[in-house]
Protein backbone atom coordinates (compact mmCIF):
# COMPACT_ATOMS: atom_id res chain seq x y z
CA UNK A 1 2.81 -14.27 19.03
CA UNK A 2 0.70 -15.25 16.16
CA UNK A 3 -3.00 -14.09 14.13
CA UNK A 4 -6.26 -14.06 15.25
CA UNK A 5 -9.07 -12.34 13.10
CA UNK A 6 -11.75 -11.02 14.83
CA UNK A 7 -14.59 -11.17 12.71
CA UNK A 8 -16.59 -7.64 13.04
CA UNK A 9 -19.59 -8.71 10.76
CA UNK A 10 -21.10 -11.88 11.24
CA UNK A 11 -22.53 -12.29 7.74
CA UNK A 12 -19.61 -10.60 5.54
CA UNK A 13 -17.96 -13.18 3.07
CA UNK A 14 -14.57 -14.34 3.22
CA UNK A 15 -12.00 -13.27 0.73
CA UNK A 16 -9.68 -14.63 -1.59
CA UNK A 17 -6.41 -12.34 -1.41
CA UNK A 18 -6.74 -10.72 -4.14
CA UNK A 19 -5.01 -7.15 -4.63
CA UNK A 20 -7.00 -4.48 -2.95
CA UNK A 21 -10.05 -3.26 -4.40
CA UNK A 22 -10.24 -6.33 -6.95
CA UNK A 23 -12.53 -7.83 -5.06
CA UNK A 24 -10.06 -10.92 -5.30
CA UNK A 25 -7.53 -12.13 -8.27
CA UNK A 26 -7.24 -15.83 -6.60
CA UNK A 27 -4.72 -17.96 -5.92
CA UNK A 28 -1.68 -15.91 -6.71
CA UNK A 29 -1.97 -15.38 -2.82
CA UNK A 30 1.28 -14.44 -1.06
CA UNK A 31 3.38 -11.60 -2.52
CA UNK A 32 0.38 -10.43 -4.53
CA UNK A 33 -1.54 -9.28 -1.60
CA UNK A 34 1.39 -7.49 0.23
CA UNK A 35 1.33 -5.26 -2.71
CA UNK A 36 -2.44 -4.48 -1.82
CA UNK A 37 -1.30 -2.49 0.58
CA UNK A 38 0.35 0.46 -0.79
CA UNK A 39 -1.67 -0.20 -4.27
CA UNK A 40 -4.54 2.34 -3.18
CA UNK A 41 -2.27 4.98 -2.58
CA UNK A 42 0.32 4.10 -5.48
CA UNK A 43 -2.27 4.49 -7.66
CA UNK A 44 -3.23 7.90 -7.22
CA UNK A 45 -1.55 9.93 -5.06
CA UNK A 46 1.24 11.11 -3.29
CA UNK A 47 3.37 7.88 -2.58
CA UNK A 48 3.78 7.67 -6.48
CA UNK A 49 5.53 10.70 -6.23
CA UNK A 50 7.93 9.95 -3.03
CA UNK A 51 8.72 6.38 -5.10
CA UNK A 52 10.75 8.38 -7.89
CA UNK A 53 12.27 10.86 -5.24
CA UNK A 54 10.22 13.99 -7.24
CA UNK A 55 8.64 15.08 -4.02
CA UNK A 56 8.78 15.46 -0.02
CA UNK A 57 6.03 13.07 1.83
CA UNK A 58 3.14 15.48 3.91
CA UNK A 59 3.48 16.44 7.06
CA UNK A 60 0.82 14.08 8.86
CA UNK A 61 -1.94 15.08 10.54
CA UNK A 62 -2.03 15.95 14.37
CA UNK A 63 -4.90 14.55 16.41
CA UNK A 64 -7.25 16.56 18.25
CA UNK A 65 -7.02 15.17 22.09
CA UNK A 66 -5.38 12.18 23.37
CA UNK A 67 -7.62 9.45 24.79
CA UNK A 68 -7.31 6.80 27.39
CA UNK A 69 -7.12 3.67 25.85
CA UNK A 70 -6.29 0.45 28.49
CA UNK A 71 -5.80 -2.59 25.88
CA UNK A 72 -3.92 -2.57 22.74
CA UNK A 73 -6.78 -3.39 21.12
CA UNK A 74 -8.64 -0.75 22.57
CA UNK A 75 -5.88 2.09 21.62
CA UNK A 76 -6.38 5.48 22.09
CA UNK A 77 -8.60 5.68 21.04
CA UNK A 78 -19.64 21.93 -2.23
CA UNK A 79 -17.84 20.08 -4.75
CA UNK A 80 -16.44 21.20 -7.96
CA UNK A 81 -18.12 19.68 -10.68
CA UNK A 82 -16.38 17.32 -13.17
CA UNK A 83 -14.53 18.50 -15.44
CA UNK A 84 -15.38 17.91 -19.18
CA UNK A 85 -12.16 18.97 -20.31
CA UNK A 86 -9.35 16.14 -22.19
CA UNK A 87 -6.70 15.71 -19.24
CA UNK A 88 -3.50 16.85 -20.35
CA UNK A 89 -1.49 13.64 -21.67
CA UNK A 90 1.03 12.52 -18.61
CA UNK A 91 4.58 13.66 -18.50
CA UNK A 92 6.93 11.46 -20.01
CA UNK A 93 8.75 9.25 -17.32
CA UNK A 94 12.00 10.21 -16.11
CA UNK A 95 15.38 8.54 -17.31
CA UNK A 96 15.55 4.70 -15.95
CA UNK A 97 18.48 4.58 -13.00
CA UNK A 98 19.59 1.47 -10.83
CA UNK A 99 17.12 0.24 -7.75
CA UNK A 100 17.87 2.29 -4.80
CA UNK A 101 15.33 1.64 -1.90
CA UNK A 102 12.60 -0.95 -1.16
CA UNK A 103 8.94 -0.28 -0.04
CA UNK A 104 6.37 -3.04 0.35
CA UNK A 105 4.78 -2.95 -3.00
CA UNK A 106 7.52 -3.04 -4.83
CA UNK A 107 8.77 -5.77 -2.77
CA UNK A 108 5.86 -7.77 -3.56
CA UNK A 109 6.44 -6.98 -7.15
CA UNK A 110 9.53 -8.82 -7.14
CA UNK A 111 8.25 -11.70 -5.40
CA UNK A 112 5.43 -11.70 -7.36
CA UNK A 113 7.16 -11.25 -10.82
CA UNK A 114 10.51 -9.86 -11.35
CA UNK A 115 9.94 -8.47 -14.90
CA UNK A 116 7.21 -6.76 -13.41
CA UNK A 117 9.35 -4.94 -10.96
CA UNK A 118 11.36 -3.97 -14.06
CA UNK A 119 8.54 -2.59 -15.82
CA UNK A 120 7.48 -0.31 -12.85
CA UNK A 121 10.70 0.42 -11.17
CA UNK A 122 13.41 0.67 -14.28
CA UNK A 123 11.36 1.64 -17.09
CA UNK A 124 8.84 2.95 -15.43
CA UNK A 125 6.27 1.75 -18.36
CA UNK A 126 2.48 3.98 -17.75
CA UNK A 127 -0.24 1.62 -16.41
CA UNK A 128 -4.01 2.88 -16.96
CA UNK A 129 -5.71 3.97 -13.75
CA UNK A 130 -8.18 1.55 -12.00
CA UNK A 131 -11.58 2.11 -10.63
CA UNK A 132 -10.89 -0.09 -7.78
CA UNK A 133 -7.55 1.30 -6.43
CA UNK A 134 -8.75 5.02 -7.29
CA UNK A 135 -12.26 4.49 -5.02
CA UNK A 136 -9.49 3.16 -2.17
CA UNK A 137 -7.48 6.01 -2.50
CA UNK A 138 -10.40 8.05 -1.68
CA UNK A 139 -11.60 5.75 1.03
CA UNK A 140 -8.26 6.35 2.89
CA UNK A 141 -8.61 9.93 2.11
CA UNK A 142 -12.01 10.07 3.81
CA UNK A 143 -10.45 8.09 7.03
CA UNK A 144 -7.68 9.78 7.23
CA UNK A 145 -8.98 13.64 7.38
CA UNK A 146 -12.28 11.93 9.24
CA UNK A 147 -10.17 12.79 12.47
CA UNK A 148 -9.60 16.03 11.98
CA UNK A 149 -12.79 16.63 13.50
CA UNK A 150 -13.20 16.87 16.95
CA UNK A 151 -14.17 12.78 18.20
CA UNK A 152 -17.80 13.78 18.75
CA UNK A 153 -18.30 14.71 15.27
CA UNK A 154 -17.03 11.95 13.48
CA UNK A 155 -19.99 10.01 12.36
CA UNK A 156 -20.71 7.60 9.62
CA UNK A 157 -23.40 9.86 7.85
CA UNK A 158 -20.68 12.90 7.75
CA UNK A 159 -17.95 10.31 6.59
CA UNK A 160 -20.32 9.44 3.80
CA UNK A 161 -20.99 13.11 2.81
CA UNK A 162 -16.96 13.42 2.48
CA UNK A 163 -16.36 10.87 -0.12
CA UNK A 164 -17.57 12.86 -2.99
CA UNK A 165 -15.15 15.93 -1.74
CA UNK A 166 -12.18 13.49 -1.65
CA UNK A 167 -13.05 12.29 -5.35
CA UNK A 168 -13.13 16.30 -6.50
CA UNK A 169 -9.50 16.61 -4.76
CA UNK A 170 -7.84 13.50 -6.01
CA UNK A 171 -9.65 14.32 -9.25
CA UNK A 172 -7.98 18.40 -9.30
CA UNK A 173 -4.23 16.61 -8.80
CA UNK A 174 -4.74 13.50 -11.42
CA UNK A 175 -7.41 14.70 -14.05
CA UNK A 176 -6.22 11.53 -16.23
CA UNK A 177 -8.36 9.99 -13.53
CA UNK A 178 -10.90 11.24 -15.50
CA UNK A 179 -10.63 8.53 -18.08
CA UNK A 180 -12.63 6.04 -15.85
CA UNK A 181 -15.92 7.81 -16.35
CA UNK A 182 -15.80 9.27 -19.98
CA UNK A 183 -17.98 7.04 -21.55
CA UNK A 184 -20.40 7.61 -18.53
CA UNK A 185 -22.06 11.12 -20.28
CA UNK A 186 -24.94 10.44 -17.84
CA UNK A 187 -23.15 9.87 -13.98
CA UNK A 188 -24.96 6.67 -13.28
CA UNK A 189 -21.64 4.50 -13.41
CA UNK A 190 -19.88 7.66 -11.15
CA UNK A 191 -22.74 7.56 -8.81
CA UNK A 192 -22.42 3.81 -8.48
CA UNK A 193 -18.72 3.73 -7.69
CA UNK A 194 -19.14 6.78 -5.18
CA UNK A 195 -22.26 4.85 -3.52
CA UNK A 196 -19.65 1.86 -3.29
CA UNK A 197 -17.04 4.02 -1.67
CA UNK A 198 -19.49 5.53 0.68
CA UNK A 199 -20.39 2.21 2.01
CA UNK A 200 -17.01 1.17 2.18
CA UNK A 201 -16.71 3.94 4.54
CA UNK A 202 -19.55 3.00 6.32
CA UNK A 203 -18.56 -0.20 7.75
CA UNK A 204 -15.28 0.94 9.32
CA UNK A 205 -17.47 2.64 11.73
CA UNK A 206 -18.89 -1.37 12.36
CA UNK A 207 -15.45 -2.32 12.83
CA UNK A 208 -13.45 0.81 14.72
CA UNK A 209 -15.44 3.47 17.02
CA UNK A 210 -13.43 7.08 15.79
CA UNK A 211 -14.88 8.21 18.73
CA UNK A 212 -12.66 6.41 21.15
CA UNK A 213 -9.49 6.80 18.52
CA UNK A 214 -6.39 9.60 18.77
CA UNK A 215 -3.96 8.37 16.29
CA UNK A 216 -0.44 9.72 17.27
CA UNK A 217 -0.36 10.09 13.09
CA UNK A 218 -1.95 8.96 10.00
CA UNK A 219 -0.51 8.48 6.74
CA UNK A 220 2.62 8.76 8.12
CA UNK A 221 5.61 8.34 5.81
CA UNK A 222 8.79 6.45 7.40
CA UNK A 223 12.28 5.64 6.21
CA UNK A 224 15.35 4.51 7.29
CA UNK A 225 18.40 2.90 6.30
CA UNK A 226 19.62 -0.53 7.75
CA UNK A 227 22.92 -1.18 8.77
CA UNK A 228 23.83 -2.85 5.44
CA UNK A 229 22.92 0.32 3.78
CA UNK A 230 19.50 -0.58 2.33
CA UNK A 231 17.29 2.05 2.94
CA UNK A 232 13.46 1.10 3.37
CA UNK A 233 10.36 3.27 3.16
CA UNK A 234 6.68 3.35 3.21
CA UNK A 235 3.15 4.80 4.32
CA UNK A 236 1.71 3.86 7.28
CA UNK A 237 -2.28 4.86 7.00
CA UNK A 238 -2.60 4.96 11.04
CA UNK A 239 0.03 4.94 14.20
CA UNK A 240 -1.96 4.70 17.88
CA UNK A 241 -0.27 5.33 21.02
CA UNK A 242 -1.40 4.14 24.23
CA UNK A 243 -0.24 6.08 27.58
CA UNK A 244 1.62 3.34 28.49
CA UNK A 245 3.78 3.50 25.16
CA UNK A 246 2.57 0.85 23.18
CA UNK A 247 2.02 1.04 19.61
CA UNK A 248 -0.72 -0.02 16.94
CA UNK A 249 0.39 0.11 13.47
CA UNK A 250 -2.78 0.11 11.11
CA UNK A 251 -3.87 -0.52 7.50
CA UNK A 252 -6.75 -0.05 5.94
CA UNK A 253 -7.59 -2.37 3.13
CA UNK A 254 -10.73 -2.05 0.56
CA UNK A 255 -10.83 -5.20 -0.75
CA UNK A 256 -11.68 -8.55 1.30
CA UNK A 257 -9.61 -10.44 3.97
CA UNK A 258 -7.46 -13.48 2.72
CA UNK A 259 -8.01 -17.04 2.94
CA UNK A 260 -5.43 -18.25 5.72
CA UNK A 261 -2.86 -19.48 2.96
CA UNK A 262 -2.78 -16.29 1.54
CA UNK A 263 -2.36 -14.31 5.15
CA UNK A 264 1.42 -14.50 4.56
CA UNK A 265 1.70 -11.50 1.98
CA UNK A 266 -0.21 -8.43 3.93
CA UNK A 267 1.24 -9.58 7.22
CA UNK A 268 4.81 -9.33 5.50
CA UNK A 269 3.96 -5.64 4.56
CA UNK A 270 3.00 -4.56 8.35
CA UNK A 271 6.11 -6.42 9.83
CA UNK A 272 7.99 -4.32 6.79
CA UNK A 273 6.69 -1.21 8.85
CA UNK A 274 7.16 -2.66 12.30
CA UNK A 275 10.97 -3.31 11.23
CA UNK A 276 11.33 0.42 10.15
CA UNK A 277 9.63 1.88 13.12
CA UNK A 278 11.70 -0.33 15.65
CA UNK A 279 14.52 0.65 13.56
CA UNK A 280 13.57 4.24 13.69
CA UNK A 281 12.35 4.39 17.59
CA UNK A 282 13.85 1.42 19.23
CA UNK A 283 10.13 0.20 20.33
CA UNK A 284 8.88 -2.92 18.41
CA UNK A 285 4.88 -2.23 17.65
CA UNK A 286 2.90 -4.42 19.45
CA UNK A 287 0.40 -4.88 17.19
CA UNK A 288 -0.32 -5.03 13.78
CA UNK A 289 -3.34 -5.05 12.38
CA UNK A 290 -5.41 -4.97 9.43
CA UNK A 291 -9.03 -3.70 8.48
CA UNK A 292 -10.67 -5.14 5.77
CA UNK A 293 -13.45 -3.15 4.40
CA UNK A 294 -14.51 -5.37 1.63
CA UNK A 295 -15.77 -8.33 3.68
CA UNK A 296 -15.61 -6.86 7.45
CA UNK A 297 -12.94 -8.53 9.42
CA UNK A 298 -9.74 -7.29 11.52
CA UNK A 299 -6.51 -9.31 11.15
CA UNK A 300 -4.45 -8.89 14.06
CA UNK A 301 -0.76 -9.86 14.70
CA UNK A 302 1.52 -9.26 17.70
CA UNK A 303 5.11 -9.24 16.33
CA UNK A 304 8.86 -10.05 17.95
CA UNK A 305 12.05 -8.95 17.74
CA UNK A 306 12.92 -12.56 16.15
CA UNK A 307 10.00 -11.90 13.82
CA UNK A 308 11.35 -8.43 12.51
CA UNK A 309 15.14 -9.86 12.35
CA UNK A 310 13.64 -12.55 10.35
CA UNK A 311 11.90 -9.96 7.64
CA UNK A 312 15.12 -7.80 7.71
CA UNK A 313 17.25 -10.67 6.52
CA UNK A 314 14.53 -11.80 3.79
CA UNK A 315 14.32 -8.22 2.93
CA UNK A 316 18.54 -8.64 2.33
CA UNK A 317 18.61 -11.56 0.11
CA UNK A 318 15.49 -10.13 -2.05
CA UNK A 319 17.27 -6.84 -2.09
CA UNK A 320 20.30 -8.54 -3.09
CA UNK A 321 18.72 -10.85 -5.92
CA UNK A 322 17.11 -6.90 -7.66
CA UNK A 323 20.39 -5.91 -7.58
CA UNK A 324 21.88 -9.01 -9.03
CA UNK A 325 19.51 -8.15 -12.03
CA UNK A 326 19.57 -4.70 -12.56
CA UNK A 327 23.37 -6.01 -12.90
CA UNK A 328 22.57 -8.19 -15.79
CA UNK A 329 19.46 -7.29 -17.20
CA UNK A 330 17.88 -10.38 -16.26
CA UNK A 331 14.45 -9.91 -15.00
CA UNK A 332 12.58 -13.17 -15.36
CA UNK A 333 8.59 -13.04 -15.96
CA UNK A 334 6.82 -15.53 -13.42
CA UNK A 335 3.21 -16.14 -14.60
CA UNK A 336 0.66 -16.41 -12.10
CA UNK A 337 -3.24 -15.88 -12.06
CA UNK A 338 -2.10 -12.02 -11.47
CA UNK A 339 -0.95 -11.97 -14.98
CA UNK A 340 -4.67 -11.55 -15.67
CA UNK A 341 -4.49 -8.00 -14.10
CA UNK A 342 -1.27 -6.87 -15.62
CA UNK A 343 -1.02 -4.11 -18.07
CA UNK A 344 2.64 -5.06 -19.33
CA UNK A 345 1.05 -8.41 -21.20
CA UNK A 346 1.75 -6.67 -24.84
CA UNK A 347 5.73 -6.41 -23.83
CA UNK A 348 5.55 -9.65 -21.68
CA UNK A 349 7.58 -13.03 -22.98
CA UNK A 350 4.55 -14.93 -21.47
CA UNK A 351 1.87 -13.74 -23.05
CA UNK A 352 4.16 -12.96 -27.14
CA UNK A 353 5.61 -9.62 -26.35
CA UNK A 354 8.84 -8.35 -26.24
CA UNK A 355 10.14 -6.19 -23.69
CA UNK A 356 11.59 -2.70 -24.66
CA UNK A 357 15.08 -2.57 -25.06
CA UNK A 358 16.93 -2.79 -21.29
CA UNK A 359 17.56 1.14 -20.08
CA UNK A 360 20.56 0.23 -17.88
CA UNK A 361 23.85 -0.58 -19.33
CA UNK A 362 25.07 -4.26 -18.36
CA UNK A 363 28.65 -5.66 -17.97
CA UNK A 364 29.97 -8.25 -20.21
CA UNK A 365 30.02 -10.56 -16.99
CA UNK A 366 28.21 -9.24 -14.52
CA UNK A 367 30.15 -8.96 -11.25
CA UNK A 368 29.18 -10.81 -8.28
CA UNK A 369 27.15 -8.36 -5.46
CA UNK A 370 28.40 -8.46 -1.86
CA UNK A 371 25.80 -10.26 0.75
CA UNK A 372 25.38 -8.98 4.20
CA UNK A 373 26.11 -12.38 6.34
CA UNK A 374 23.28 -13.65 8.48
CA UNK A 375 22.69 -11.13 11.60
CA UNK A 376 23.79 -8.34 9.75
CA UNK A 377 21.54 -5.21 9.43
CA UNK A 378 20.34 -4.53 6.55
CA UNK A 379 19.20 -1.83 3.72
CA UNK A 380 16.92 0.45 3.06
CA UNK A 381 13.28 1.03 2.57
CA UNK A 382 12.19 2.80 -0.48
CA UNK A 383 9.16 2.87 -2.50
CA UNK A 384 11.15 2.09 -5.16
């Protein structure tokens, strides 16, 4: 039924749809910003795990009381000090096997650059931990266990006071997070990036009122498997419930809202979710939205049935081009302004490098993949 972006702070700047926390990386636009949606998480914490199948996703959270929303878009509504320690080196990745499921980053991957989704999916090459999608991990932390308290109690000032808990934590179950402050012997650079996460919290509270929230789960991990046997899976950071049965899908973002032509890539992601939970409960959402910290808007979008048939046959053909590669070991690089963020460009054809010797084995003629016809479900959501 179309966007609208309601605009929660007058004077906040515009973004550019760059990958979340970036602050912007330009015009790559599209498929670059779906990924910004899982990218917090994926860099940090448990969705990492679920995407090579090592662990079971947490049980989410149950809300306090339910509310009494009447719009959908009024839905119901001391730390441990741093360590000094060297982290232990990271274990060594686990043997490379074939593409099996599909979540919205690495669907954006693809899109964005198939090599990429080679180097992350296949070989599963290390990348170095960022500042920016480390401080939005802990920013959906802070929202996430903000409701936990009873809806009186959830105020900006004792969001703020939680951010430096939610660093401790995150920093107890990755201590190679560590590496983004060691040549910061005094704090200052710490303090700065927690003062920027604390603010980030801050304005949710200008653009949502916790007070008048009772999400029917948050962070809540979904999967299914379409009728072509694709299976598809994901994090959703919030699901509300209003008593008449609609449902909100929500995601928080840390980084700034797109420019219109770049709209296309996070909107993708939430209809990726609103395709698995119609799949999953037979009720298509009716409304997705989007909060952008970084510059203060909320992106909105009211989704169809046509609209989610329409991403579950995209999601076919892309699923069947990744396995039409891991079949012959072709994974193209496609250079965009992204490149400029990628940690691959030493083993990248575009920028000299050579990539490491393909993991899978690969036919002497690779055979040709079966496609789903048009109308025909399809597969299956993994964070692959």
């Amino acid at each position: 039924m179309g966007t609208s972006t309601e605009k929660a702070v007058p004077d906040a700047a515009g973004g550019d749809g760059g990958q979340d926390g970036t602050g912007g990386a330009g015009a790559a636009g599209g498929a670059a910003t779906a990924a910004e949606a899982e990218g917090t998480r994926e860099a940090g914490t448990a969705e990492v795990v679920h995407e090579t199948g090592t662990a079971t996703p947490d049980a989410p959270a149950t809300p306090d009381a339910p509310a009494t929303p009447t719009t959908p878009g009024d839905l119901a509504a001391p730390a441990a000090p741093v360590t000094k320690e060297t982290p232990a080196p990271p274990p060594p990745p686990s043997p490379a096997t074939r593409p099996l499921s599909l979540s919205p980053s690495r669907a954006s991957d693809f899109m964005q650059c198939p090599l990429l989704y080679r180097f992350r999916v296949i070989d599963k090459l290390p990348e170095k931990p960022s500042a920016a999608a480390t401080r939005g991990t802990v920013v959906h932390a802070v929202l996430e266990r903000l409701f936990d308290a009873p809806a009186a109690q959830r105020t900006a000032v004792g969001a703020r006071a939680m951010v430096p808990g939610e660093w401790e934590k995150l920093l107890a179950k990755r201590p190679e997070l560590a590496e983004l402050f060691v040549d910061d012997p005094a704090g200052e650079r710490l303090a700065a990036w927690l003062a920027d996460a604390e603010a980030l919290v801050e304005r949710w509270f200008t653009l949502e009122d916790p007070t008048r929230l009772e999400p029917a789960d948050r962070e809540l991990y979904v999967e299914t498997v379409l009728d072509s046997g694709l299976q598809l899976r994901g994090f959703i950071d919030r699901v509300d419930v209003a008593p008449t049965g609609e449902v909100r899908l929500v995601d928080y973002k840390t980084g700034k809202a797109p420019r219109p032509e770049y709209a296309d890539g996070p909107l993708f992601q939430m209809k990726f979710y609103a395709l698995v939970m119609w799949r999953l409960r037979g009720i298509v959402p009716r409304r997705l939205q989007l909060v952008y910290l970084g510059s203060g808007d909320v992106l909105t979008y009211d989704p169809t049935e046509a609209d989610l048939r329409g991403v579950e046959r995209k999601l076919l053909a892309l699923w069947d081009a990744i396995q039409r590669a891991a079949e012959t070991g072709d994974w193209r690089p496609r250079r965009t302004k992204l490149c400029g963020w990628c940690d691959h460009q030493a083993v990248c054809p575009e920028f000299g490098g050579t990539p490491p010797p393909y993991p899978l084995p690969v036919p002497g003629q690779a055979r040709s993949l079966p496609v789903a016809a048009p109308g025909e479900g399809q597969g299956r959501m993994d964070l692959v």
